[in-house]
Protein backbone atom coordinates (compact mmCIF):
# COMPACT_ATOMS: atom_id res chain seq x y z
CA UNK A 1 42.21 28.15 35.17
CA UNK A 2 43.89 28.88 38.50
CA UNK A 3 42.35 29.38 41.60
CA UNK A 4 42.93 33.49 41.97
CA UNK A 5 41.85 34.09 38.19
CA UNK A 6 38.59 31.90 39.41
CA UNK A 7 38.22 33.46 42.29
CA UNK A 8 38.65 37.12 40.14
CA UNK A 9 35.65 36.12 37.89
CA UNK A 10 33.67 34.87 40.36
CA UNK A 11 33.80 38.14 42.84
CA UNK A 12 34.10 40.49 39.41
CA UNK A 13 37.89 41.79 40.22
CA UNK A 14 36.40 42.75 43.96
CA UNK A 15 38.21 42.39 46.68
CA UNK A 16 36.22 40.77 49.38
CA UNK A 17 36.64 41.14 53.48
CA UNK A 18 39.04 38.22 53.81
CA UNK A 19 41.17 39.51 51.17
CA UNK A 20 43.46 41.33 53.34
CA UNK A 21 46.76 42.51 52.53
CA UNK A 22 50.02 41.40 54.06
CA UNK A 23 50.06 42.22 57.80
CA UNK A 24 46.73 43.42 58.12
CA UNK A 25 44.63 42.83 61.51
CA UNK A 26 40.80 42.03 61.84
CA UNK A 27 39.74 42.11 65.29
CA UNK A 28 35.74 40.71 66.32
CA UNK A 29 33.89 39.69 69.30
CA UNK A 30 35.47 36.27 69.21
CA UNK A 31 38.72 36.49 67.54
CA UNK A 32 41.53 38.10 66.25
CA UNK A 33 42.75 37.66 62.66
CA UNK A 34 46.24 38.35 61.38
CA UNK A 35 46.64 38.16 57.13
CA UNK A 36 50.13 36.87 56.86
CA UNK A 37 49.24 37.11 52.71
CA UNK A 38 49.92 34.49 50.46
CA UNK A 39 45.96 32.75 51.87
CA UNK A 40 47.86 32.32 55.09
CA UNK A 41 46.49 33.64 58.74
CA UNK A 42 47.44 33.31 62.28
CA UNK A 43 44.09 33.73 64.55
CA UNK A 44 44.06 33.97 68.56
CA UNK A 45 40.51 32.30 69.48
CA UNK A 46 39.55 30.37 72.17
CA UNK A 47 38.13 26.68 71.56
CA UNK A 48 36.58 25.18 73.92
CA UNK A 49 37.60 27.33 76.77
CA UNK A 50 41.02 27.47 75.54
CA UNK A 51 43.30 30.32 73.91
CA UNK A 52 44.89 28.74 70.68
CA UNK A 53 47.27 30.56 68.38
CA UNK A 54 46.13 28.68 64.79
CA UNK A 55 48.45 29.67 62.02
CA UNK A 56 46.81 28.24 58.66
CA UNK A 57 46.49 28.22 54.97
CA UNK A 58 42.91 29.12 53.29
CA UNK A 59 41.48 28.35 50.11
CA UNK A 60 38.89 29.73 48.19
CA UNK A 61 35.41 27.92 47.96
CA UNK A 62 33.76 28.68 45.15
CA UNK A 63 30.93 26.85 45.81
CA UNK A 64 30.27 29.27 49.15
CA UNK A 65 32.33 32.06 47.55
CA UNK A 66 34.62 32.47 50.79
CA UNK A 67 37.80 31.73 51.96
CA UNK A 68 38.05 28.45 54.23
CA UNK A 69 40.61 27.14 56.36
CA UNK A 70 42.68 24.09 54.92
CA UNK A 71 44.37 21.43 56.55
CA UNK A 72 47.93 23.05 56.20
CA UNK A 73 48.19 24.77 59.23
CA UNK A 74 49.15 23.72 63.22
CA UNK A 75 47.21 25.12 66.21
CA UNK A 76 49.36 26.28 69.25
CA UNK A 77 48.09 26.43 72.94
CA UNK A 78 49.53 29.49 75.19
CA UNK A 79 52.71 27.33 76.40
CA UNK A 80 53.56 26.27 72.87
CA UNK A 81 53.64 30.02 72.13
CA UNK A 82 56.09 30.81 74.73
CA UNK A 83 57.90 28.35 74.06
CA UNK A 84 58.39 29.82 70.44
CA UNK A 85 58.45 33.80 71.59
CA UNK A 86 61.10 32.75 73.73
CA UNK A 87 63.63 31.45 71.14
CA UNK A 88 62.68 34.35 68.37
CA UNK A 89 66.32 35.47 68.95
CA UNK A 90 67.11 31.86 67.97
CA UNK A 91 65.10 31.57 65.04
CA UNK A 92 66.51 34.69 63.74
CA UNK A 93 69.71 33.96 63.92
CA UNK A 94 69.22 30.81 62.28
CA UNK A 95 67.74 32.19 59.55
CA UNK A 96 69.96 34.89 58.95
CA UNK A 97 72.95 31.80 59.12
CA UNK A 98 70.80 30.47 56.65
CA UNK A 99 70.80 32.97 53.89
């Protein structure tokens, strides 16, 4: 049985809190959580006094019943960010050369 169809029988067909659809934005105390869909996030947190951009998969634990982080995934500090925002134009283009 796959994972989703597990996950459907254990939660009944709900959808649960961290079952967001694409683009959706969850913003707490401590975080902020974009659902990229497809079990994938970016979050802006701070660790350990730090702001880190951590774009990751998550899986479903069925022993807990919630969606976990996975190792798939890279964490970005504030300069590696830039770094990226500033060749968007780049990236585009590539991927548009691409298709």
């Amino acid at each position: 049985m796959s994972e989703e169809k597990e996950e459907k029988k254990l939660l009944g067909n709900k959808k649960k809190k961290e079952e967001k659809e694409e683009n959706d934005i969850e913003v707490t105390k401590d975080e902020i959580i974009i659902h990229l869909g497809n079990k994938k996030r970016l979050t802006l947190r701070k660790f350990k006094g730090k702001l880190l951009i951590d774009i990751r998969e998550y899986y479903f634990d069925k022993m807990e019943g919630a969606f976990k982080p996975g190792k798939k995934g890279i964490a970005l500090n504030k300069e590696n960010w830039d770094n990226i925002k500033k060749h968007i134009s780049d990236i585009d283009e590539g991927i548009d050369n691409m298709k």
